[in-house]
Protein backbone atom coordinates (compact mmCIF):
# COMPACT_ATOMS: atom_id res chain seq x y z
CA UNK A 1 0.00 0.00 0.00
CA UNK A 2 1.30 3.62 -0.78
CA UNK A 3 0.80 6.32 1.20
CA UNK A 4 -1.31 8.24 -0.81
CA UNK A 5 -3.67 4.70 -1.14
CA UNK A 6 -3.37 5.06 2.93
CA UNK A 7 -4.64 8.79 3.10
CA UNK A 8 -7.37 7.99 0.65
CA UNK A 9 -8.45 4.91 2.79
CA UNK A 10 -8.01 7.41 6.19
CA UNK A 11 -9.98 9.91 4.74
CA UNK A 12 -13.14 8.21 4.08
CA UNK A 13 -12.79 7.32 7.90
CA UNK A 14 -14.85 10.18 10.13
CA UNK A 15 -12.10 12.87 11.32
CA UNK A 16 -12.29 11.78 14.96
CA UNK A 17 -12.04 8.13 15.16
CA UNK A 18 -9.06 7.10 17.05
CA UNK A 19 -6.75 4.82 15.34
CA UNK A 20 -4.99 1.98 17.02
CA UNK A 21 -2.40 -0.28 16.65
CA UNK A 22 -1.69 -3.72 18.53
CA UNK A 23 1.29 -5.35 19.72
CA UNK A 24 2.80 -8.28 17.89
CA UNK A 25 0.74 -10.64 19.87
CA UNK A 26 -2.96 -8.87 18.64
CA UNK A 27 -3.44 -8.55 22.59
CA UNK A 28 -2.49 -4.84 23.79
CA UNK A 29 -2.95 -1.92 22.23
CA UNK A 30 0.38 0.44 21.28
CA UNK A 31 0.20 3.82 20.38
CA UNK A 32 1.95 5.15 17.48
CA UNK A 33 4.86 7.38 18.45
CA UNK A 34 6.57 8.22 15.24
CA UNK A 35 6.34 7.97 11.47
CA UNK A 36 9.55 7.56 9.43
CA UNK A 37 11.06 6.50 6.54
CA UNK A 38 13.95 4.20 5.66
CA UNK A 39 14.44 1.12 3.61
CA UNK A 40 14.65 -2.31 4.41
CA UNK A 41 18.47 -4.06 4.74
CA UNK A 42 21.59 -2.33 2.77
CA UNK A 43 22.16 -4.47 -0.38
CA UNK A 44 25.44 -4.41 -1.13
CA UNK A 45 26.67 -4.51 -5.30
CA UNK A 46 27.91 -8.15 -4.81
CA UNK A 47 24.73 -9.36 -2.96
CA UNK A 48 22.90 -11.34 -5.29
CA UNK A 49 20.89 -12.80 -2.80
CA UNK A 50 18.88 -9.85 -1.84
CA UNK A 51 15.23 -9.98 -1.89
CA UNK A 52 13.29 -7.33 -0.18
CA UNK A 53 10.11 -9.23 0.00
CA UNK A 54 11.97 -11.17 2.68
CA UNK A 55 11.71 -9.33 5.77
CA UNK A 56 14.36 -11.75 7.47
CA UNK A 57 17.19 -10.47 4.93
CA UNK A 58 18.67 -7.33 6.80
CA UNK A 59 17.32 -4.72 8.65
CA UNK A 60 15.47 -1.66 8.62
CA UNK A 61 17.78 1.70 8.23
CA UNK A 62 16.06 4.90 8.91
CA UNK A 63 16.25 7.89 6.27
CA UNK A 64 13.84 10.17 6.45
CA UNK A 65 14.98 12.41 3.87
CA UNK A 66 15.23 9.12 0.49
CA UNK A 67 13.77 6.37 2.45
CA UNK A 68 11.20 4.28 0.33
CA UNK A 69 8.96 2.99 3.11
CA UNK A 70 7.30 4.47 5.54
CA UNK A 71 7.15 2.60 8.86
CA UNK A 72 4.83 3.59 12.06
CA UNK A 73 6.60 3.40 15.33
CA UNK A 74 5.29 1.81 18.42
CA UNK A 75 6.82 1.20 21.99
């Protein structure tokens, strides 16, 4: 989903519903403390075997300025 797909779905939402999140178990809910961007793993020129569909191959590096996705962050 892009974010403009994300603000389209938000905005058919009424202004002042409250929008949560829950914690990796579905149990609790988390609030949302910051929105950033970033990109998922560093692929280096010789790493062939980079795939970003899999989420186990690296991790996620913050750059708000060129990141490509946009990740919600809880605590």
């Amino acid at each position: 989903m892009t974010v403009a797909e994300l603000i389209k779905e938000l905005q058919a939402l009424p202004q002042d519903i409250q929008i949560m999140m829950l914690d990796s178990d579905r149990e609790s809910p988390v609030e949302i403390v910051q929105v950033s961007r970033g990109s998922w793993g560093e692929r280096l020129e010789d790493d062939e075997d980079f795939d970003l569909d899999d989420m186990n191959n690296g991790e996620f590096v913050q750059d708000d300025e060129n990141g490509k996705i946009a990740v919600l962050v809880t605590w």
